[in-house]
N, C-alpha and C. Protein backbone atom coordinates (compact mmCIF):
# COMPACT_ATOMS: atom_id res chain seq x y z
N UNK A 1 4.58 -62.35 10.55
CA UNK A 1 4.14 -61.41 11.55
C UNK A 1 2.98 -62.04 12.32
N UNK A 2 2.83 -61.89 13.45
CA UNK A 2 2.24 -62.36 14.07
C UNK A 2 0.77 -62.13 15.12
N UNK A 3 -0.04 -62.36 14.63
CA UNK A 3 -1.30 -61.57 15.05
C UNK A 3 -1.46 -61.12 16.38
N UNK A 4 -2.73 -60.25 16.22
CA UNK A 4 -3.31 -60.02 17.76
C UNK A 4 -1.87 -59.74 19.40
N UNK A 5 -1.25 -58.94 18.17
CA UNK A 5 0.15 -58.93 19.47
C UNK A 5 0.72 -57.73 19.10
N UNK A 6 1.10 -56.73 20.50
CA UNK A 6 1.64 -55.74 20.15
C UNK A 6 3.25 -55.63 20.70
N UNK A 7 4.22 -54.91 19.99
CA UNK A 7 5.60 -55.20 20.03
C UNK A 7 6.13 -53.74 20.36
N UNK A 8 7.34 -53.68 21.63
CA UNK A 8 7.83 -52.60 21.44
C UNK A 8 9.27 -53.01 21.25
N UNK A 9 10.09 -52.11 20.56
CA UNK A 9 11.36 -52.05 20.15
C UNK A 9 12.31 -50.46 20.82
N UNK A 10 13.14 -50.89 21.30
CA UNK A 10 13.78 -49.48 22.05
C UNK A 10 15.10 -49.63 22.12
N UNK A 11 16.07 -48.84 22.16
CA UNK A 11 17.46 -48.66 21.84
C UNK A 11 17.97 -49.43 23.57
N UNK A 12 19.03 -49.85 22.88
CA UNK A 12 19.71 -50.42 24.66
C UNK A 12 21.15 -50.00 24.29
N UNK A 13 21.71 -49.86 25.50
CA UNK A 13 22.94 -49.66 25.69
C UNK A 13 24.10 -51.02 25.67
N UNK A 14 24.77 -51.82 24.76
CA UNK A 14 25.69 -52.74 24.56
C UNK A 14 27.10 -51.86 24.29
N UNK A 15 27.82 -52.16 25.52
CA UNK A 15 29.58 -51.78 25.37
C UNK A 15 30.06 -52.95 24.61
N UNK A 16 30.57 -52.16 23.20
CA UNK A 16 31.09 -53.09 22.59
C UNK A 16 33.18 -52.76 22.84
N UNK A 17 33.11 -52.18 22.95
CA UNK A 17 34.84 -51.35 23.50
C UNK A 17 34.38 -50.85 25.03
N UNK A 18 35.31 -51.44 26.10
CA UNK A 18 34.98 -50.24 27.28
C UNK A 18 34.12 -50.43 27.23
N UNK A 19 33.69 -49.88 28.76
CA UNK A 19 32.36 -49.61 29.21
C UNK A 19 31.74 -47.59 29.95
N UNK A 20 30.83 -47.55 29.39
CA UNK A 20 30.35 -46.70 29.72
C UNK A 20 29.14 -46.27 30.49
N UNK A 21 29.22 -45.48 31.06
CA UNK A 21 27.62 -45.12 32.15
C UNK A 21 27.10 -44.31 31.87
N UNK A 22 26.76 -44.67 30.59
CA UNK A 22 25.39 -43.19 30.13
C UNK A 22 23.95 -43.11 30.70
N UNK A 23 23.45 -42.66 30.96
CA UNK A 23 22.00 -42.33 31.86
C UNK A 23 21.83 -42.52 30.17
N UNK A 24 20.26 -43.55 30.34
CA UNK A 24 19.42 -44.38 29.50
C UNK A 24 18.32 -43.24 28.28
N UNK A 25 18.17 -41.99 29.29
CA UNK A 25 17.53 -40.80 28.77
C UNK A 25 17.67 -40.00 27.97
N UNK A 26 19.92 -40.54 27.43
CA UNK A 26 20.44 -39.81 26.56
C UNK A 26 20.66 -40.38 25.32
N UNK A 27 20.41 -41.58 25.31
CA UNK A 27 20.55 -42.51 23.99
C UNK A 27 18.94 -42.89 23.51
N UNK A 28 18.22 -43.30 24.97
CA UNK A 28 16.66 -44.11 24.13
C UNK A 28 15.87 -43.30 24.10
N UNK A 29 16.32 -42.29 22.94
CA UNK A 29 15.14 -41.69 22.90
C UNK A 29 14.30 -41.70 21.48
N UNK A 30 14.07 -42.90 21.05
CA UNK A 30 13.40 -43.53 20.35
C UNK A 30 12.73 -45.16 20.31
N UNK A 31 11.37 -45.54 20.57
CA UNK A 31 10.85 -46.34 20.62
C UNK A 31 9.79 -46.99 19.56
N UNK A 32 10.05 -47.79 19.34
CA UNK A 32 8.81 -48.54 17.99
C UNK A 32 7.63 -49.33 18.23
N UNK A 33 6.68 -49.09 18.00
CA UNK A 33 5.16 -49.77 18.87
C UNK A 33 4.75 -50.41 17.60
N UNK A 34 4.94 -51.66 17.05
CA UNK A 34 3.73 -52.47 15.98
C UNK A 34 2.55 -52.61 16.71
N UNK A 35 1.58 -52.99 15.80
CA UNK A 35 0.58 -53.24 16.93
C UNK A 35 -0.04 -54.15 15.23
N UNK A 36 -0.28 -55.53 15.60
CA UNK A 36 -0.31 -56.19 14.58
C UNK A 36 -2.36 -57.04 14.48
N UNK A 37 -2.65 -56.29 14.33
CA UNK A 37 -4.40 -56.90 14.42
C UNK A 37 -4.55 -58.17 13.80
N UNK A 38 -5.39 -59.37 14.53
CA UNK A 38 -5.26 -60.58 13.23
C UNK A 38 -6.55 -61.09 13.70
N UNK A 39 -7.77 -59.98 14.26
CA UNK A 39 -9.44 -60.57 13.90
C UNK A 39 -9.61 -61.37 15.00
N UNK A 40 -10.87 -61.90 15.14
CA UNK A 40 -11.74 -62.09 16.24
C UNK A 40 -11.23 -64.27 16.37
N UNK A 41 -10.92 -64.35 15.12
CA UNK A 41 -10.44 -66.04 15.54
C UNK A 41 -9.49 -66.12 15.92
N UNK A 42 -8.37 -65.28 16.48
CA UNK A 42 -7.17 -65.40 17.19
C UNK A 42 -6.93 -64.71 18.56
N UNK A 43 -6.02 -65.55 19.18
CA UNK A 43 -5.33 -65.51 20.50
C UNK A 43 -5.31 -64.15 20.56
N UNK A 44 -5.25 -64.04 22.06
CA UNK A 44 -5.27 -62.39 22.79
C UNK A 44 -6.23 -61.32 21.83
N UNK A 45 -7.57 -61.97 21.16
CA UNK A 45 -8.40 -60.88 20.86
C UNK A 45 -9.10 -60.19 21.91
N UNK A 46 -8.67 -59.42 22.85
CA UNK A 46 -9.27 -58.48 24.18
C UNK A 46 -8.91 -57.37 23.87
N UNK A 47 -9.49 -56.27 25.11
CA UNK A 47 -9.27 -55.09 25.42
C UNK A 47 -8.24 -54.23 24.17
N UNK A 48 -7.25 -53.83 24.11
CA UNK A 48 -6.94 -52.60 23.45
C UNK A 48 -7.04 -53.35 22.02
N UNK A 49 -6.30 -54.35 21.34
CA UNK A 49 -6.22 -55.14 20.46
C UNK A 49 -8.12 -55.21 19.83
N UNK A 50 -8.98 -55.70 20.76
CA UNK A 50 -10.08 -55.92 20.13
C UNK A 50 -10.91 -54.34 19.75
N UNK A 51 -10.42 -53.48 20.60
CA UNK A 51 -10.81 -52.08 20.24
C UNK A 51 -10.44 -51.55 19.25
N UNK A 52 -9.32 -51.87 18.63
CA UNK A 52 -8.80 -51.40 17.58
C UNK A 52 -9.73 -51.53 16.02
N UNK A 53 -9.23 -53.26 16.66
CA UNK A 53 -9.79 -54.41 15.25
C UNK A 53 -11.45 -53.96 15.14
N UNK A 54 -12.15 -53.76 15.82
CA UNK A 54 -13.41 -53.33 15.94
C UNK A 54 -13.81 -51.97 15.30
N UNK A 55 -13.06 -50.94 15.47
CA UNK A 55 -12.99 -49.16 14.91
C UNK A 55 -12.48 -49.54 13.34
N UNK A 56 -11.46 -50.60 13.30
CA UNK A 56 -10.94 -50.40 12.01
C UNK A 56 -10.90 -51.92 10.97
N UNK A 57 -11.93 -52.56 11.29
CA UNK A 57 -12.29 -53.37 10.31
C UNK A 57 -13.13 -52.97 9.92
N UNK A 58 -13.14 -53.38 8.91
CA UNK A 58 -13.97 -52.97 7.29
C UNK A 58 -15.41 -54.24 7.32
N UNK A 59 -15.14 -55.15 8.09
CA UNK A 59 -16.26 -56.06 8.31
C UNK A 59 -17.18 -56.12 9.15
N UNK A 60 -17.03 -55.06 9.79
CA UNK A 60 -18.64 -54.30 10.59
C UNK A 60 -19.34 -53.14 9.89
N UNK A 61 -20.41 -53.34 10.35
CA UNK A 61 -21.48 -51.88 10.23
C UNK A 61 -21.00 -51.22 11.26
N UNK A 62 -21.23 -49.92 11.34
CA UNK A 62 -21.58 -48.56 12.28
C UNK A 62 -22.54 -49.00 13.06
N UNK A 63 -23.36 -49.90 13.05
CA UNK A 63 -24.26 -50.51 14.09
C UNK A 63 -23.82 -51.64 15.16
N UNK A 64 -22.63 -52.05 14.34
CA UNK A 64 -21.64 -53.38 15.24
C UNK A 64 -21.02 -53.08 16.04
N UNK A 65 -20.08 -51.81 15.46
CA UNK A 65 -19.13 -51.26 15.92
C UNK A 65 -19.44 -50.92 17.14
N UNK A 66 -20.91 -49.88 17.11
CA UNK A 66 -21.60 -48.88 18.47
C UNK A 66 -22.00 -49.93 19.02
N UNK A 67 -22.74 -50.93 19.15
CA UNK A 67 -22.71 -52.22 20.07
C UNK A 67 -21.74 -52.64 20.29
N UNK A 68 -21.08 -53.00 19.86
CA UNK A 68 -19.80 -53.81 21.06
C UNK A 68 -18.94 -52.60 21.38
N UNK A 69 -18.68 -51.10 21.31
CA UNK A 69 -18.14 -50.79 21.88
C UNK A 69 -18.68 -50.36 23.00
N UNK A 70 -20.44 -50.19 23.20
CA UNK A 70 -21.08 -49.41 24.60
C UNK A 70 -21.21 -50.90 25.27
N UNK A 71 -21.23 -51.88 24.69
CA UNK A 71 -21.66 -53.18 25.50
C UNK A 71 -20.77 -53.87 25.96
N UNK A 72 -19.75 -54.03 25.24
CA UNK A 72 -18.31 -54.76 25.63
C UNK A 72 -17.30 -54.11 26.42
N UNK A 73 -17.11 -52.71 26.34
CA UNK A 73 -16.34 -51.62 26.73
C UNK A 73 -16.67 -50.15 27.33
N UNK A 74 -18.35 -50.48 27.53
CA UNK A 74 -18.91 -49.59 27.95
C UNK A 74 -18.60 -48.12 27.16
N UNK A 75 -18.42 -48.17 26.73
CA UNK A 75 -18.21 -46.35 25.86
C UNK A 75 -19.27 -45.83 25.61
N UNK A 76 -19.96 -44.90 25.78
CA UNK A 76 -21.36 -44.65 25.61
C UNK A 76 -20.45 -43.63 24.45
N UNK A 77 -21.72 -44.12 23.70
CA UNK A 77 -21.73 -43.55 22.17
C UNK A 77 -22.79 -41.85 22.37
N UNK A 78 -22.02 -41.08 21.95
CA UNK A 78 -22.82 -39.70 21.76
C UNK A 78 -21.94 -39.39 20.82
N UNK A 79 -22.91 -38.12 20.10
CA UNK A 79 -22.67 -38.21 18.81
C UNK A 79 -21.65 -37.68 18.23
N UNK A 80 -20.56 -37.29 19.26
CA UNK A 80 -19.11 -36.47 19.27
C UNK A 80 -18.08 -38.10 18.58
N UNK A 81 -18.49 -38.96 19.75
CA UNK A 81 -17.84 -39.86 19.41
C UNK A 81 -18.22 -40.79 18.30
N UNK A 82 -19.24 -40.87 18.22
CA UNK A 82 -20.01 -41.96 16.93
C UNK A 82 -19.01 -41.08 16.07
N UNK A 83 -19.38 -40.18 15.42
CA UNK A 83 -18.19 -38.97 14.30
C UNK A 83 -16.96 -39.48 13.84
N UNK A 84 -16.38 -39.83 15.71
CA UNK A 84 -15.01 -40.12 15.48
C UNK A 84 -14.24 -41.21 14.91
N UNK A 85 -16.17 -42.38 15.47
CA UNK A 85 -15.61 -43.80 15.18
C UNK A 85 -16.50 -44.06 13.62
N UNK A 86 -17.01 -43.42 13.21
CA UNK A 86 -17.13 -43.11 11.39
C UNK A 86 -15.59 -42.29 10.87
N UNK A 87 -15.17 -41.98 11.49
CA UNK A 87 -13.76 -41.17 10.88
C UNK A 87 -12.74 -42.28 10.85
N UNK A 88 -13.32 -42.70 11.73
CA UNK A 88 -12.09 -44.47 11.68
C UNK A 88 -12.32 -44.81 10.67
N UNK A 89 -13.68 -45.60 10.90
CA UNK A 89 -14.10 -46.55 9.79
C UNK A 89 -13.27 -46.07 8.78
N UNK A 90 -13.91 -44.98 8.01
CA UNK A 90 -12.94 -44.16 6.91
C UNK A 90 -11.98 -44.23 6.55
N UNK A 91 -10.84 -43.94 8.14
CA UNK A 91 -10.12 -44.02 8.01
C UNK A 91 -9.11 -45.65 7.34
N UNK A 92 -9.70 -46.72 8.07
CA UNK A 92 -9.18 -48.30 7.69
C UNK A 92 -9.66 -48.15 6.30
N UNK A 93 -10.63 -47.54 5.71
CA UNK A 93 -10.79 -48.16 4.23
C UNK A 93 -10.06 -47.00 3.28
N UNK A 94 -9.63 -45.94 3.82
CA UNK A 94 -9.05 -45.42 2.99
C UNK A 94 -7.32 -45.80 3.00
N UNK A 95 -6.83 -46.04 4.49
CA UNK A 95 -5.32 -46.98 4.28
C UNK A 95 -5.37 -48.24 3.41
N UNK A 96 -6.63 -49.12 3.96
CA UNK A 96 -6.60 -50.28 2.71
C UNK A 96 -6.78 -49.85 1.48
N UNK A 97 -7.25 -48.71 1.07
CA UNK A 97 -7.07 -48.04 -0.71
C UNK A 97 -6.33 -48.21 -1.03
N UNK A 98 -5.58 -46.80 -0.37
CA UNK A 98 -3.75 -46.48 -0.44
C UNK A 98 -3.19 -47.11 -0.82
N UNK A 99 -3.01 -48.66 -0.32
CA UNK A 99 -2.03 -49.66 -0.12
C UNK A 99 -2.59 -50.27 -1.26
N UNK A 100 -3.73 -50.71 -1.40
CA UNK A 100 -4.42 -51.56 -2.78
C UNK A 100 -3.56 -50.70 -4.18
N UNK A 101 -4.34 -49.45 -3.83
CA UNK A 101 -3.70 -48.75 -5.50
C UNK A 101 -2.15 -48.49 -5.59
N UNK A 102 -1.41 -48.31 -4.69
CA UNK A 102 0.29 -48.28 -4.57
C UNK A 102 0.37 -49.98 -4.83
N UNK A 103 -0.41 -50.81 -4.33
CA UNK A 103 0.42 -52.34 -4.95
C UNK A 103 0.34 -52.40 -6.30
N UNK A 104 -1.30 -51.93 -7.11
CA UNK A 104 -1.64 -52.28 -8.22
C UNK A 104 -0.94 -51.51 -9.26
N UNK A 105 -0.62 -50.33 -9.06
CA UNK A 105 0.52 -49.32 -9.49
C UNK A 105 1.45 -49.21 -9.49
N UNK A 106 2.55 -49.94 -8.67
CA UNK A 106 3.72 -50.73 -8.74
C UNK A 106 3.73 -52.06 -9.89
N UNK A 107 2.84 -53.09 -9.80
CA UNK A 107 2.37 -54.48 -10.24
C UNK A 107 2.41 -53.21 -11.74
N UNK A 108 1.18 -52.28 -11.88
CA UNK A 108 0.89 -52.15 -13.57
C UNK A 108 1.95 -51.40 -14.38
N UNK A 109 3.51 -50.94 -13.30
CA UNK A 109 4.40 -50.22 -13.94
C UNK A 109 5.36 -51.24 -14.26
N UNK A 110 5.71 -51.99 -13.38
CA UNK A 110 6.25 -53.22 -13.60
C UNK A 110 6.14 -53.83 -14.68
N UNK A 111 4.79 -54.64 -14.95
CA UNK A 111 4.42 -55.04 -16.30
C UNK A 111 4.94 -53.79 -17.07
N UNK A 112 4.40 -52.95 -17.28
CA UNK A 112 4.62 -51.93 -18.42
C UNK A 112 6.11 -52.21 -18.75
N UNK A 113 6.97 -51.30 -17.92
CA UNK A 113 8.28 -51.68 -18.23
C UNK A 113 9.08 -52.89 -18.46
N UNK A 114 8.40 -53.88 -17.75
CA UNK A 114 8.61 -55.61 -18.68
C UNK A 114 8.43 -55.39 -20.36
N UNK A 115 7.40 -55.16 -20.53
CA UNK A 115 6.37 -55.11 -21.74
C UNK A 115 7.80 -53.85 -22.28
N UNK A 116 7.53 -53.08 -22.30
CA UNK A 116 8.80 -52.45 -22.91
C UNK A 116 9.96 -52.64 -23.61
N UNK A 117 10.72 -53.33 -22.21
CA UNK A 117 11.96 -53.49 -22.91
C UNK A 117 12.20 -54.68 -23.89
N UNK A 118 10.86 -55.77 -23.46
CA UNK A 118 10.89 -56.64 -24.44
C UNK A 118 10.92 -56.03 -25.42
N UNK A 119 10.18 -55.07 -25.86
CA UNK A 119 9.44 -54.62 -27.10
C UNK A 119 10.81 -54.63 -27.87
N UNK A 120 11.92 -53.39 -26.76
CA UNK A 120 13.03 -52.57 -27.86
C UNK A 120 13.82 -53.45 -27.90
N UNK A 121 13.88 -54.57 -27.49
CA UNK A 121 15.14 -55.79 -27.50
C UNK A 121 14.36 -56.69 -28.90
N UNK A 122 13.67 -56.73 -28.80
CA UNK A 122 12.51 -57.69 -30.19
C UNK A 122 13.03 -56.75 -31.50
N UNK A 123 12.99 -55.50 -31.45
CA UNK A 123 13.11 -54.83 -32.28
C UNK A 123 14.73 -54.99 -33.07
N UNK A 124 15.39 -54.51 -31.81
CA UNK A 124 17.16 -54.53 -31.89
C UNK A 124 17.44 -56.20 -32.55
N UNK A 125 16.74 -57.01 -32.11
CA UNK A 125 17.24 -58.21 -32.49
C UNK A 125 16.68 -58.46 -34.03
N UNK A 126 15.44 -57.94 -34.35
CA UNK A 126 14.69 -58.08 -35.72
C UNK A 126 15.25 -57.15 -36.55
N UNK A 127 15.00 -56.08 -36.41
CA UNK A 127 15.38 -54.95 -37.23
C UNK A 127 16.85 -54.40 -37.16
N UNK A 128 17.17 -55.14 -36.28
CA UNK A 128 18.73 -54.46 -36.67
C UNK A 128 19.14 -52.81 -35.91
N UNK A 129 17.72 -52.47 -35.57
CA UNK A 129 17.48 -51.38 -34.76
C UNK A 129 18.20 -50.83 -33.54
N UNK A 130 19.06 -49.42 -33.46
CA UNK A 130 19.47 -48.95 -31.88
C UNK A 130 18.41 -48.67 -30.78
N UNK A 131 19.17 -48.61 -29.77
CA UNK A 131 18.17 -48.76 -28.86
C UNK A 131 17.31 -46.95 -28.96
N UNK A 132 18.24 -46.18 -29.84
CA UNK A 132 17.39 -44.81 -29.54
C UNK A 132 16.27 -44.93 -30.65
N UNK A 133 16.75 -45.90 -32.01
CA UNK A 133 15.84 -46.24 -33.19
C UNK A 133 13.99 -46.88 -31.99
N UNK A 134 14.45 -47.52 -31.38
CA UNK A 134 13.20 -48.66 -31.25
C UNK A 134 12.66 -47.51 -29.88
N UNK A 135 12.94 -46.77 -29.60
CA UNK A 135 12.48 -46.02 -27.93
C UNK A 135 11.18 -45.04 -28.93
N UNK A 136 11.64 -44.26 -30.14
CA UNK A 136 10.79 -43.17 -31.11
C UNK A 136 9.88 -43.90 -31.52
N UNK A 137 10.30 -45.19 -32.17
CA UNK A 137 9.58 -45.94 -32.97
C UNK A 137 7.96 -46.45 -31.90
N UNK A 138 8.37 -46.63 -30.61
CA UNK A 138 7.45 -47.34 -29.49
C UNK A 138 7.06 -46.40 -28.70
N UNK A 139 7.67 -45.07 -29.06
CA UNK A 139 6.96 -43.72 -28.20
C UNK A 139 7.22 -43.99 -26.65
N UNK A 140 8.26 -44.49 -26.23
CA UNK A 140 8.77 -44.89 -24.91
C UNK A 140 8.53 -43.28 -24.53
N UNK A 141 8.31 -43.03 -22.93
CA UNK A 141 8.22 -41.71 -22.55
C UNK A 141 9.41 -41.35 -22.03
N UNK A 142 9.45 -39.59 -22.28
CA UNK A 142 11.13 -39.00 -22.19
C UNK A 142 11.32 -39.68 -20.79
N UNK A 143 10.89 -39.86 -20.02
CA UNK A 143 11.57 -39.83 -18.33
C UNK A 143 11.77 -41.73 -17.99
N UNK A 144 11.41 -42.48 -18.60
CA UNK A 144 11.66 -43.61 -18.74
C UNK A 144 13.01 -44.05 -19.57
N UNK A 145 13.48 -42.97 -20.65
CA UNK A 145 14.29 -43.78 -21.66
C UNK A 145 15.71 -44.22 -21.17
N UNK A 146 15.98 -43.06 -20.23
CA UNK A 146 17.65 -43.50 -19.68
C UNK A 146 17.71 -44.62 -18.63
N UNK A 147 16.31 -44.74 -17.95
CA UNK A 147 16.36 -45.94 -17.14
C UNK A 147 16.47 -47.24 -18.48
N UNK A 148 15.74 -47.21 -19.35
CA UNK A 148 15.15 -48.44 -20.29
C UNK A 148 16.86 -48.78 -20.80
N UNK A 149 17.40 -47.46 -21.47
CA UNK A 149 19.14 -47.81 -21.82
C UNK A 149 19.82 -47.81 -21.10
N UNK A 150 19.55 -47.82 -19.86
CA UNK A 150 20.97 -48.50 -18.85
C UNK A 150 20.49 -50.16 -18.30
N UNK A 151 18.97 -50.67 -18.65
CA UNK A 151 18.84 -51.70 -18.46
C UNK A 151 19.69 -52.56 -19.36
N UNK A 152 18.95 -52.31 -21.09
CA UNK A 152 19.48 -52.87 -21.78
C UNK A 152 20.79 -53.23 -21.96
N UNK A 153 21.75 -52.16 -22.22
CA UNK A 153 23.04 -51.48 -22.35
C UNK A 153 23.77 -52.88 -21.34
N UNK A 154 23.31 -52.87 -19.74
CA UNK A 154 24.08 -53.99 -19.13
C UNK A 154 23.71 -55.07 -19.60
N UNK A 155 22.74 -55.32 -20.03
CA UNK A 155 21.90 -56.36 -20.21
C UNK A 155 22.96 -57.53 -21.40
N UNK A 156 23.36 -56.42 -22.48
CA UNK A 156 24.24 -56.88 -23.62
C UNK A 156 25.60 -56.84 -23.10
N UNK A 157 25.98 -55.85 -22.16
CA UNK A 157 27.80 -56.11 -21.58
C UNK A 157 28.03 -57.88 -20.84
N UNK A 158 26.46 -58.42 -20.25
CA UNK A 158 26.91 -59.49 -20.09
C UNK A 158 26.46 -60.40 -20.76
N UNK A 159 26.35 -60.36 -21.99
CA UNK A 159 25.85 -61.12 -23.17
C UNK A 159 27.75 -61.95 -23.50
């Protein structure tokens, strides 16, 4: 993906059979705007792009921010708007949360259920154990177990 560049995406009309003359107003009526920020050392950092990156990086003060936006972009800061551009700020560090704890919470279920099924396959192979023997024995939780025995279960059909 590619920094400091914004992308639109919009439906087009391709006759793949025949041709048709649909007025454009009845099909595109959906459009996609990325808008991809990539910081002050890259190409096309200006106007809407640098306004952005500025409200919603996490690497300014509230003192940076209100300078380069009344000095660079003239916006005179009153205190309706200062509010708004602290609600930003906020806002970028609470999407970078979001996204931090949904990766690390994906990543720590992952492991877990790695860590798991090793466990009941160690077991089945040592003890001689079924897979419902080693799930009680390891206190696997009820809403995990039918996923854990349909892993295994294929796991041995292609054994």
């Amino acid at each position: 993906m590619q920094k400091n560049t914004i992308a639109k995406y919009s439906i087009i009309e391709d006759n793949v059979i025949g041709i048709t003359d649909e007025k454009t107003e009845n099909y595109d009526l959906i459009n996609v705007i990325t808008v991809c920020l990539g910081g002050h050392n890259k190409e096309h950092y200006e106007g809407l792009l640098k306004v952005l990156d500025v409200l919603l990086t996490r690497e300014r003060t509230l003192d940076d921010k209100r300078h380069i936006l009344q000095e660079e972009f003239g916006i005179v800061m009153n205190e309706k708007i200062e509010s708004e551009v602290w609600d930003m700020c906020n806002l970028s560090i609470g999407v970078y949360e979001e996204g931090y704890n949904a990766a690390y919470n994906d990543a720590y279920n992952d492991a877990y259920d790695e860590s798991a099924l090793n466990a009941i396959k160690s077991l089945m192979n040592k003890k001689g154990w079924d897979i419902e023997e080693c799930m009680e024995v390891l206190d696997v939780p009820q809403d995990k177990q039918e996923e854990y025995r349909k892993i295994i279960l294929s796991e041995l059909a292609t054994v």
